[in-house]
N, C-alpha and C. Protein backbone atom coordinates (compact mmCIF):
# COMPACT_ATOMS: atom_id res chain seq x y z
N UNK A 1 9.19 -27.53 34.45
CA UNK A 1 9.87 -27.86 33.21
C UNK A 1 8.93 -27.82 32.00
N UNK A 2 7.72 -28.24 31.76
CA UNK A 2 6.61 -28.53 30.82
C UNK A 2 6.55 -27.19 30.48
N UNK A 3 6.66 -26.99 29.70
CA UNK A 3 6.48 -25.33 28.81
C UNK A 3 7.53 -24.80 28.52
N UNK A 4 8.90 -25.04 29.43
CA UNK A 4 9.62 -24.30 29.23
C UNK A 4 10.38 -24.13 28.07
N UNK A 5 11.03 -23.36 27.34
CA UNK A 5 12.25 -23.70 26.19
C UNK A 5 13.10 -23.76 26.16
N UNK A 6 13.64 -23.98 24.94
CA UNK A 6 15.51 -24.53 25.10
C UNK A 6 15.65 -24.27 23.29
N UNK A 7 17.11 -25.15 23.53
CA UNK A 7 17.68 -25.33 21.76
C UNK A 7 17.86 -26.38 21.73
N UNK A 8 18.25 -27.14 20.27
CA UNK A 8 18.79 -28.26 20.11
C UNK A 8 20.67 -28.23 20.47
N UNK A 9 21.01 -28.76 21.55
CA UNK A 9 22.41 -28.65 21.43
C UNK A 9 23.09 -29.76 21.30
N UNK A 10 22.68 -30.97 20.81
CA UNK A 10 23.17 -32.55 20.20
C UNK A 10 21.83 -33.01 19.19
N UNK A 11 22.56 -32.86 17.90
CA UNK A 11 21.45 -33.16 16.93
C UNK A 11 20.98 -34.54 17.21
N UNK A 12 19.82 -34.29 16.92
CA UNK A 12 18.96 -35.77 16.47
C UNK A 12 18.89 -36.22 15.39
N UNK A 13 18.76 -37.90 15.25
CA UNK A 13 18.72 -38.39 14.17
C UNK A 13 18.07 -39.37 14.19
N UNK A 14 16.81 -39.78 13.04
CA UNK A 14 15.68 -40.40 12.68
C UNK A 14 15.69 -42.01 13.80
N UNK A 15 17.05 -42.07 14.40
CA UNK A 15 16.74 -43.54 15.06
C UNK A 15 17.54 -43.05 16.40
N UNK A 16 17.75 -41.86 17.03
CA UNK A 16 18.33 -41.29 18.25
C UNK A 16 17.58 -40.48 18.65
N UNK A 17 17.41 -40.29 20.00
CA UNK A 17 17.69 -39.06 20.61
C UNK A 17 18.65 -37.86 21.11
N UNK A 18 18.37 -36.65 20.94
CA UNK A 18 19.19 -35.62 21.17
C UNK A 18 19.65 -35.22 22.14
N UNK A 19 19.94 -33.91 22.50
CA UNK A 19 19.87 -33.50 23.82
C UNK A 19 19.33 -31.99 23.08
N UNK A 20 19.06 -31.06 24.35
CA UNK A 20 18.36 -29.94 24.58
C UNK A 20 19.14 -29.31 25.37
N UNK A 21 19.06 -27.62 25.24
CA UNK A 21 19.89 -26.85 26.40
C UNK A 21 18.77 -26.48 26.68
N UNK A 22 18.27 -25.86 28.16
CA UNK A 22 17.01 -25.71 28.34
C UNK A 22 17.12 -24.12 28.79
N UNK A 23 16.29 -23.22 28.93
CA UNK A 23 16.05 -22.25 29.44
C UNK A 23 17.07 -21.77 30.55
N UNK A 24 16.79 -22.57 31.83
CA UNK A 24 17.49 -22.42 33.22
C UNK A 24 18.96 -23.16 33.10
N UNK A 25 19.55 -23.47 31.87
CA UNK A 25 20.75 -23.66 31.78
C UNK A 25 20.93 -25.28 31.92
N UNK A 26 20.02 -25.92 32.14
CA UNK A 26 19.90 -27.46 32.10
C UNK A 26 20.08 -28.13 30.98
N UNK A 27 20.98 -28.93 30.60
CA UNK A 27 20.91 -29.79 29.65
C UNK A 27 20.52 -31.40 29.66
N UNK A 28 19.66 -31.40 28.73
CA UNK A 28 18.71 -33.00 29.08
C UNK A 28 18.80 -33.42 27.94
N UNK A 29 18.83 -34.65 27.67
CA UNK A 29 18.11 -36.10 26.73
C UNK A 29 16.91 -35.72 26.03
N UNK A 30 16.84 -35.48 24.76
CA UNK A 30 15.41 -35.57 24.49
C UNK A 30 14.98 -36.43 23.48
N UNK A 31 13.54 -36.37 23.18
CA UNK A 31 13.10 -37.20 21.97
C UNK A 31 12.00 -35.93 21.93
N UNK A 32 11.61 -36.12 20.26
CA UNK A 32 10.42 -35.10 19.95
C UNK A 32 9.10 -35.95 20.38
N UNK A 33 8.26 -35.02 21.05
CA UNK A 33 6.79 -35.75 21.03
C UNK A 33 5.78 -36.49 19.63
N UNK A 34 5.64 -37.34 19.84
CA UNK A 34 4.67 -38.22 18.69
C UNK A 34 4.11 -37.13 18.38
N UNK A 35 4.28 -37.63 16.77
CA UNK A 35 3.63 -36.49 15.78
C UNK A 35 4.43 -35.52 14.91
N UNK A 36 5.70 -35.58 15.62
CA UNK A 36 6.61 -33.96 15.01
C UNK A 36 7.02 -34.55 13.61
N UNK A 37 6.66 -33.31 13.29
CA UNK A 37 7.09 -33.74 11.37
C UNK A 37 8.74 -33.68 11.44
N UNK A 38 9.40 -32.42 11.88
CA UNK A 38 10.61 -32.55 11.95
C UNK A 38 11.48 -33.22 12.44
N UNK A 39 11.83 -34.58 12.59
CA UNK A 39 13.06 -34.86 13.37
C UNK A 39 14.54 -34.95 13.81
N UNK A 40 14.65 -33.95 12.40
CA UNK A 40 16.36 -33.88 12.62
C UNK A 40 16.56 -32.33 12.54
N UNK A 41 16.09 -31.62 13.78
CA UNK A 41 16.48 -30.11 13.41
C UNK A 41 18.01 -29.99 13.35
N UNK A 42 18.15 -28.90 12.72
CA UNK A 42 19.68 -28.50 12.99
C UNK A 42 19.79 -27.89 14.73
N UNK A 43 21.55 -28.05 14.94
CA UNK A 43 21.63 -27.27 16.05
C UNK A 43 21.11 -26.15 16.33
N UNK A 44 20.43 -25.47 17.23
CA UNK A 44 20.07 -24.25 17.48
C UNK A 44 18.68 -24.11 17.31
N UNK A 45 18.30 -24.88 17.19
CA UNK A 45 16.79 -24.59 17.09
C UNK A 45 15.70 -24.85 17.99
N UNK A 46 15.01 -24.07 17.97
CA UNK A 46 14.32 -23.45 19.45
C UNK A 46 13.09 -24.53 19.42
N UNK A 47 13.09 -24.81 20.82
CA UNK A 47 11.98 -26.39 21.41
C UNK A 47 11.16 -25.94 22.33
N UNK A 48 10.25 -26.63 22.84
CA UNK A 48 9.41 -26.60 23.86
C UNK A 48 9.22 -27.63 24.62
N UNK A 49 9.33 -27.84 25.87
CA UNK A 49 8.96 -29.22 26.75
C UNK A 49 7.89 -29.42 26.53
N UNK A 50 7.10 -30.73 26.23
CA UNK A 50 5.80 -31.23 25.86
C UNK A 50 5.86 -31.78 27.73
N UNK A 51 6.60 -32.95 27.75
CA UNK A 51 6.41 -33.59 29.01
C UNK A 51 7.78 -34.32 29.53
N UNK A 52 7.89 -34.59 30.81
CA UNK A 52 9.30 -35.29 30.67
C UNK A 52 9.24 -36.68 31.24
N UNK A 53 9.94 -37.48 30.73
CA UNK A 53 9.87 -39.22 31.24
C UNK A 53 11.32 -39.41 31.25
N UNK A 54 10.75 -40.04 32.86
CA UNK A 54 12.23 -40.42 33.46
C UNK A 54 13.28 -39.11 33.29
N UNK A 55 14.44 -39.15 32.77
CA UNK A 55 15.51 -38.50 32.22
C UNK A 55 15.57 -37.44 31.34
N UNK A 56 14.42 -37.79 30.27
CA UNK A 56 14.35 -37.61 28.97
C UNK A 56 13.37 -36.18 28.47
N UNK A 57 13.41 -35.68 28.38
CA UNK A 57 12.45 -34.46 27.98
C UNK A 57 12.29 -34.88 26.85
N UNK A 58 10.48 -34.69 26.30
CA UNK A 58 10.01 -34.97 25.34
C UNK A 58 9.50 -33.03 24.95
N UNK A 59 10.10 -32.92 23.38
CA UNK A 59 9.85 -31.64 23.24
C UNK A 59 9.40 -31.73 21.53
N UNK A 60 8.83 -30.36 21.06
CA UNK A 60 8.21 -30.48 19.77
C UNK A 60 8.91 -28.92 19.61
N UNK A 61 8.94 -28.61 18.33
CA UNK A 61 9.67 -27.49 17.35
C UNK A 61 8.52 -25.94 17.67
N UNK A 62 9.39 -25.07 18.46
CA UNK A 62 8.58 -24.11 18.85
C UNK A 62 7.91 -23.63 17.88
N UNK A 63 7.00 -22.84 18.25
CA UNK A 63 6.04 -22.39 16.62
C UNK A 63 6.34 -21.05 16.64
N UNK A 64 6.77 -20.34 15.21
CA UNK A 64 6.99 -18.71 15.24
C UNK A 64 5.91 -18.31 15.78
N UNK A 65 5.75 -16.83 16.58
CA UNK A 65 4.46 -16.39 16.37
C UNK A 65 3.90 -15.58 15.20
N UNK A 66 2.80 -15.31 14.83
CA UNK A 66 1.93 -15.08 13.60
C UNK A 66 2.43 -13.51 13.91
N UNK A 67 2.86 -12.96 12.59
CA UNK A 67 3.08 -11.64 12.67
C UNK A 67 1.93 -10.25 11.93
């Protein structure tokens, strides 16, 4: 799971957690990893698993790559 990606498919909000659609079609609970500047992406926006606790996938805002 740790690396893998997903989208936002239940927005987050500054005092919730979201959920995530993940890669392999899994949908999980998440919170962003300490540190993320963004916390309320819009739907659809592409994540990365940092680590997962308990239930919950902890994920941070994929980074474009440098073109």
């Amino acid at each position: 799971m740790v690396g893998m990606a997903g989208t936002v498919a239940l927005a987050f909000t500054p005092s919730a957690p979201g959920q995530v659609r993940l890669a392999n079609g899994e949908t999980w609970s998440a919170r962003f990893a300490p540190g993320a500047v963004d916390r309320t992406p819009p739907l659809g926006t592409r994540v990365v698993v940092e680590s997962i606790e308990g239930s919950t996938a902890v994920v941070r805002i994929e980074q474009k790559a440098a073109q």
